[in-house]
PDB file of N, CA and C in Angstrom:
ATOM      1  N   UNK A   1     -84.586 179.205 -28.893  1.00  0.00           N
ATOM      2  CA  UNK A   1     -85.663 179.758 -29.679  1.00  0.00           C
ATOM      3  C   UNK A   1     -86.298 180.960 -28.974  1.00  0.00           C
ATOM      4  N   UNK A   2     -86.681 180.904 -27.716  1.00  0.00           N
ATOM      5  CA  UNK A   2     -87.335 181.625 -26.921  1.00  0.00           C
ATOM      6  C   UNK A   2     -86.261 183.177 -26.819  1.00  0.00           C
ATOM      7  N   UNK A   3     -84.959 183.542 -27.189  1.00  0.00           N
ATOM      8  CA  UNK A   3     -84.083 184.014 -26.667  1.00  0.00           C
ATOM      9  C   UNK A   3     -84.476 184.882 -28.131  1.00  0.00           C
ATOM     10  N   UNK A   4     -84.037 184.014 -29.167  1.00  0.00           N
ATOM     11  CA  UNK A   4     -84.807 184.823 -30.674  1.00  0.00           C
ATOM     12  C   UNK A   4     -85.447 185.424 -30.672  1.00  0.00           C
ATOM     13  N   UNK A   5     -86.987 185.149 -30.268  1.00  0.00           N
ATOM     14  CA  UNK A   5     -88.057 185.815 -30.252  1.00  0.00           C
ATOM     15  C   UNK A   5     -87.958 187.419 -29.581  1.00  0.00           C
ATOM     16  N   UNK A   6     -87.514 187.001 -27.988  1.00  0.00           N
ATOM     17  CA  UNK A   6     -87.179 188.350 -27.611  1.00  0.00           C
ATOM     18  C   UNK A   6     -86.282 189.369 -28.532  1.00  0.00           C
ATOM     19  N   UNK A   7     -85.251 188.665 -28.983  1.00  0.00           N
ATOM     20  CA  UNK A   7     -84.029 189.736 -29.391  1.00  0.00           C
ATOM     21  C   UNK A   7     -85.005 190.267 -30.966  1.00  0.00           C
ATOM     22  N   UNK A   8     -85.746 189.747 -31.065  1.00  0.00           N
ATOM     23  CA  UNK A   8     -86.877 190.442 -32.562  1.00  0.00           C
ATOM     24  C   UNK A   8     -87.576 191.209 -32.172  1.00  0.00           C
ATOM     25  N   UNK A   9     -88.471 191.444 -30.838  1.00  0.00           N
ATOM     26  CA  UNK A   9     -88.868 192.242 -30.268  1.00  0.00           C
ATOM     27  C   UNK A   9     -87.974 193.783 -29.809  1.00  0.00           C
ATOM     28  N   UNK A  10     -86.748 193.217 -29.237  1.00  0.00           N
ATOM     29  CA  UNK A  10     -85.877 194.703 -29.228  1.00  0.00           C
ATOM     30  C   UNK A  10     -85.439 195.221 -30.572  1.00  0.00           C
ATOM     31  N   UNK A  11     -84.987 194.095 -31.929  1.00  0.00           N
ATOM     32  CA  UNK A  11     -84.987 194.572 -32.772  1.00  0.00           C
ATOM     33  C   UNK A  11     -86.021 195.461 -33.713  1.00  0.00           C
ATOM     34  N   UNK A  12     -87.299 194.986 -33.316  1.00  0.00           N
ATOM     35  CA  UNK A  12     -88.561 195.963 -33.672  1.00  0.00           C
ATOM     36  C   UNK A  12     -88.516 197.262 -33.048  1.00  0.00           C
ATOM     37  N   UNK A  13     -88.002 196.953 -31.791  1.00  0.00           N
ATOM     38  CA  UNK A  13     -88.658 198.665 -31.140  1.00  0.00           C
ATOM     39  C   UNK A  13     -87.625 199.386 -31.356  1.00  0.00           C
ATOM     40  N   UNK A  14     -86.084 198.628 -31.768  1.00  0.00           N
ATOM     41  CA  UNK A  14     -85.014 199.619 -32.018  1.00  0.00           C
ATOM     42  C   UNK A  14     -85.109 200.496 -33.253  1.00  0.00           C
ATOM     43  N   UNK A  15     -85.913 199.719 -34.384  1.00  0.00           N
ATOM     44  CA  UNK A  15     -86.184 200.352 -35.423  1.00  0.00           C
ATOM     45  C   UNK A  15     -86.986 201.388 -35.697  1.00  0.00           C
ATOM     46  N   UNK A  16     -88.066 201.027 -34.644  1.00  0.00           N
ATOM     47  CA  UNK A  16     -89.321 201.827 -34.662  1.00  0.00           C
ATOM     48  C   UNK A  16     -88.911 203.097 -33.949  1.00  0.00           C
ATOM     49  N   UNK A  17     -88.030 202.996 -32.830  1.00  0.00           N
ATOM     50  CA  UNK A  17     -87.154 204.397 -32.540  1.00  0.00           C
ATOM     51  C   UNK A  17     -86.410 205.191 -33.273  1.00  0.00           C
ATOM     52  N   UNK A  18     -85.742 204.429 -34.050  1.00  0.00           N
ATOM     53  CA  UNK A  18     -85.057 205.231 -35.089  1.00  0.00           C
ATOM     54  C   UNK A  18     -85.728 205.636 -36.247  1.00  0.00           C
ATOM     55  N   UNK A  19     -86.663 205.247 -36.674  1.00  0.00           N
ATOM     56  CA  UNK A  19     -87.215 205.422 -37.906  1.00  0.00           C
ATOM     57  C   UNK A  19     -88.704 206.100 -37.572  1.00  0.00           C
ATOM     58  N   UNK A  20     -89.123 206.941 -36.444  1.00  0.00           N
ATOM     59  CA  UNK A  20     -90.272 207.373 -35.903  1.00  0.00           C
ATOM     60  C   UNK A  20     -90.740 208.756 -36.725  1.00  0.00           C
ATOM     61  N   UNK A  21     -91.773 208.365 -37.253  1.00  0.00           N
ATOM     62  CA  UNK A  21     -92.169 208.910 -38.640  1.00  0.00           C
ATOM     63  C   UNK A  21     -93.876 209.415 -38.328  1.00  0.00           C
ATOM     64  N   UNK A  22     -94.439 208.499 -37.265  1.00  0.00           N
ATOM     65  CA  UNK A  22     -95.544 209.401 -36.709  1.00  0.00           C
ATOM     66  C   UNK A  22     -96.035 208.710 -35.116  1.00  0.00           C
ATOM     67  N   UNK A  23     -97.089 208.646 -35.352  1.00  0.00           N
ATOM     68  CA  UNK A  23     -98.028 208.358 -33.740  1.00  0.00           C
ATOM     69  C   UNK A  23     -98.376 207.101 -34.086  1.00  0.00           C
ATOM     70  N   UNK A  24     -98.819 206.390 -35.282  1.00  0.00           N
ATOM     71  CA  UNK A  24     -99.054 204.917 -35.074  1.00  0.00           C
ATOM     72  C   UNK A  24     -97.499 203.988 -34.795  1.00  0.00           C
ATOM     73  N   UNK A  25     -96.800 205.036 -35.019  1.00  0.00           N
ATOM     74  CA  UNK A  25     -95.270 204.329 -34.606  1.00  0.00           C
ATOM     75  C   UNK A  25     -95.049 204.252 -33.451  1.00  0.00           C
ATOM     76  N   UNK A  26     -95.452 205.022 -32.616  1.00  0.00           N
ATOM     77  CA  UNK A  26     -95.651 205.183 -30.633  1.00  0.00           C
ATOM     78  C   UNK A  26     -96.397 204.320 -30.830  1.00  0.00           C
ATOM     79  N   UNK A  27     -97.734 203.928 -31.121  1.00  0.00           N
ATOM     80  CA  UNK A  27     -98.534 203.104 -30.723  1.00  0.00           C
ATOM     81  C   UNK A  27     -97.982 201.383 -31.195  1.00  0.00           C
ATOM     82  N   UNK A  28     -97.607 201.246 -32.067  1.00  0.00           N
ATOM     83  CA  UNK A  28     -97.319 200.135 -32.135  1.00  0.00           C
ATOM     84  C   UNK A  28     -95.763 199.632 -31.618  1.00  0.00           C
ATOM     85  N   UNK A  29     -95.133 200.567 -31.296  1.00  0.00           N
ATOM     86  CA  UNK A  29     -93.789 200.196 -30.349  1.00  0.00           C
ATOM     87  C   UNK A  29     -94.632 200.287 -28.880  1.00  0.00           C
ATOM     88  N   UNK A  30     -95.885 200.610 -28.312  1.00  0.00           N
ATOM     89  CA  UNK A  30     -96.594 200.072 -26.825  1.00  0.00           C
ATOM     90  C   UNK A  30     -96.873 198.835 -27.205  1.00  0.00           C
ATOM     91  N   UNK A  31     -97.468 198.454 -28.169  1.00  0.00           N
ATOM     92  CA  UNK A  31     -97.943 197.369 -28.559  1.00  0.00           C
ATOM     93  C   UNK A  31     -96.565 196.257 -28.789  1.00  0.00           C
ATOM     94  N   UNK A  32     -95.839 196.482 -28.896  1.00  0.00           N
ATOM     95  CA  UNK A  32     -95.004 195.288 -28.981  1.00  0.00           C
ATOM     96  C   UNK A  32     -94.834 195.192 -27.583  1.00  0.00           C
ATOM     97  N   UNK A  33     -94.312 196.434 -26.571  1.00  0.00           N
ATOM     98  CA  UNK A  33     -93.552 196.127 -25.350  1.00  0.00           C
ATOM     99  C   UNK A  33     -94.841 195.212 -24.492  1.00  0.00           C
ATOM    100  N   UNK A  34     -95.749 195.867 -24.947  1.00  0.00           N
ATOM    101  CA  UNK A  34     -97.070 194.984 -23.996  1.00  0.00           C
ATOM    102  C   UNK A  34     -96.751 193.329 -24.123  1.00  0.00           C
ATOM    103  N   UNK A  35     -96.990 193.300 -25.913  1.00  0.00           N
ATOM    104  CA  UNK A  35     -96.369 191.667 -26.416  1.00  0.00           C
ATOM    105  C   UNK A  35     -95.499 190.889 -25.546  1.00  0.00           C
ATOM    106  N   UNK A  36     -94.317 192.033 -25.607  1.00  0.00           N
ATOM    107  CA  UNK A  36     -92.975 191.059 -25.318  1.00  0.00           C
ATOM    108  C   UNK A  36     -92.942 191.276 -23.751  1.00  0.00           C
ATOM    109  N   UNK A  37     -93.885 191.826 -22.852  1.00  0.00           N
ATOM    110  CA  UNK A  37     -94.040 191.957 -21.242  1.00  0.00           C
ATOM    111  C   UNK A  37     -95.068 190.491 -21.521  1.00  0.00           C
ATOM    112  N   UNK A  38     -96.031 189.853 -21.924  1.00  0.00           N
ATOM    113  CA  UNK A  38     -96.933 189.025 -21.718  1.00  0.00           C
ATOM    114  C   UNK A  38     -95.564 188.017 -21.972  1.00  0.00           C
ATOM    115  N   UNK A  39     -95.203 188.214 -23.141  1.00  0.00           N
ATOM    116  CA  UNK A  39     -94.418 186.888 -23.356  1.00  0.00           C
ATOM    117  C   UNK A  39     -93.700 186.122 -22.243  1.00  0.00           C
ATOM    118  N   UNK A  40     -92.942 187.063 -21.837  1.00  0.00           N
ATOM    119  CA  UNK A  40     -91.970 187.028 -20.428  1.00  0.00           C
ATOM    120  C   UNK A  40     -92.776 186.028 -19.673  1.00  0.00           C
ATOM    121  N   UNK A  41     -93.980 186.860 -19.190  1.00  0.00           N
ATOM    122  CA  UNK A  41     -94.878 186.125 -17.872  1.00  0.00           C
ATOM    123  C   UNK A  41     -94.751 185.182 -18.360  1.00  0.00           C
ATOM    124  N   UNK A  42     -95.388 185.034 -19.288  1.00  0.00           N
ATOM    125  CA  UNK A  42     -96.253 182.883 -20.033  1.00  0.00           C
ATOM    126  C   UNK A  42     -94.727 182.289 -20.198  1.00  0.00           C
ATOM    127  N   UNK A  43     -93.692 183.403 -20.105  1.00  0.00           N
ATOM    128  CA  UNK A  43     -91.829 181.959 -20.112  1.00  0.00           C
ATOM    129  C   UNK A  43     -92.092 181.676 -19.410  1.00  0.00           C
ATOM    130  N   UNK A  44     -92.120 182.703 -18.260  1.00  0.00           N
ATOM    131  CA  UNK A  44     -91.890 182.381 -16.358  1.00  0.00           C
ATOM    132  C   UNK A  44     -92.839 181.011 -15.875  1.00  0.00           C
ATOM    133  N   UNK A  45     -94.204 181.477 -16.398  1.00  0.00           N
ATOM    134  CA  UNK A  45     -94.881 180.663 -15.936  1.00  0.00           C
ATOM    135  C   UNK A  45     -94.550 179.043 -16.271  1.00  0.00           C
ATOM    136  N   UNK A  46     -94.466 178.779 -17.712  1.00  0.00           N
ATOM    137  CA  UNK A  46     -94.249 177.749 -18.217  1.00  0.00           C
ATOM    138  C   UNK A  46     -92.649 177.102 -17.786  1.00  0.00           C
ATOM    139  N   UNK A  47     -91.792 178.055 -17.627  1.00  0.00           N
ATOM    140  CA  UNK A  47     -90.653 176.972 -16.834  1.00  0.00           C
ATOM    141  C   UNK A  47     -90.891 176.745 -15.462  1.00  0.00           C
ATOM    142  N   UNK A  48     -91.418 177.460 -14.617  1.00  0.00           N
ATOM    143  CA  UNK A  48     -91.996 177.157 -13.355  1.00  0.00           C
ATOM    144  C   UNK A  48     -92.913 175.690 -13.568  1.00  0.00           C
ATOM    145  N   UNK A  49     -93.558 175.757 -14.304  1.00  0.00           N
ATOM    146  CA  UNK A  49     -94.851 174.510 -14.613  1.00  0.00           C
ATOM    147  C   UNK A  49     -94.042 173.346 -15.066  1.00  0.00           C
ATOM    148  N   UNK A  50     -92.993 173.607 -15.849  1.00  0.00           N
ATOM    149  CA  UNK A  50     -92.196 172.596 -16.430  1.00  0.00           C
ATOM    150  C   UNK A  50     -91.043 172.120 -14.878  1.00  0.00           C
ATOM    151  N   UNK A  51     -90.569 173.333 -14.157  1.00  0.00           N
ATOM    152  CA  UNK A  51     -89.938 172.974 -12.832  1.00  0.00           C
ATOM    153  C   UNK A  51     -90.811 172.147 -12.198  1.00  0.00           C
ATOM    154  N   UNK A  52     -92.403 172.271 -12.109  1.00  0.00           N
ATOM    155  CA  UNK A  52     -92.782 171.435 -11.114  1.00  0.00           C
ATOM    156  C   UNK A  52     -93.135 170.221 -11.679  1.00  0.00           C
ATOM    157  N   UNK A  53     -93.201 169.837 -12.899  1.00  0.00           N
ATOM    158  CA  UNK A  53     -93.310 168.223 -13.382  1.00  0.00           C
ATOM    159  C   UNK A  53     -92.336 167.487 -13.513  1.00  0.00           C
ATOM    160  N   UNK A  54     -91.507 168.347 -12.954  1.00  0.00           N
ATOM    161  CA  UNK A  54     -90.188 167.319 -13.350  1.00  0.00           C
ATOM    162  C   UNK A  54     -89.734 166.488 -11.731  1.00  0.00           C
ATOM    163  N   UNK A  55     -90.029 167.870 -10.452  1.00  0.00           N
ATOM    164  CA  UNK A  55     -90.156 167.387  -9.404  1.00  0.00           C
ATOM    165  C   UNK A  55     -91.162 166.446  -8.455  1.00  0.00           C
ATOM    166  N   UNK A  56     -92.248 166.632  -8.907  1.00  0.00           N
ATOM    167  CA  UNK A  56     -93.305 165.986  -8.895  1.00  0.00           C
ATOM    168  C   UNK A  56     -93.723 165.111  -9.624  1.00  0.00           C
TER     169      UNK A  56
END
């Protein structure tokens, strides 16, 4: 599921590159990469958190 999400995110910004029609189109292709940079962290974090309950 988690693998989806990302590949919708590159599929957004691939579009939004190709189809760049003004400046809220820059702004909202920052706005996704910001999205899909937070997302990343909160995976990392949460399989790390999930690594340590399983060892502990």
């Amino acid at each position: 599921m988690f693998s989806m999400i990302e590949d919708d995110f590159d599929q957004y910004i691939k579009e939004l590159n190709e189809n760049k029609s003004s400046d809220f189109s820059e702004k909202f292709q920052n706005l996704l990469l910001f999205i899909k940079e937070k997302y990343l962290e909160d995976l990392k974090i949460s399989s790390e958190n999930i690594g340590k309950e399983k060892k502990g």
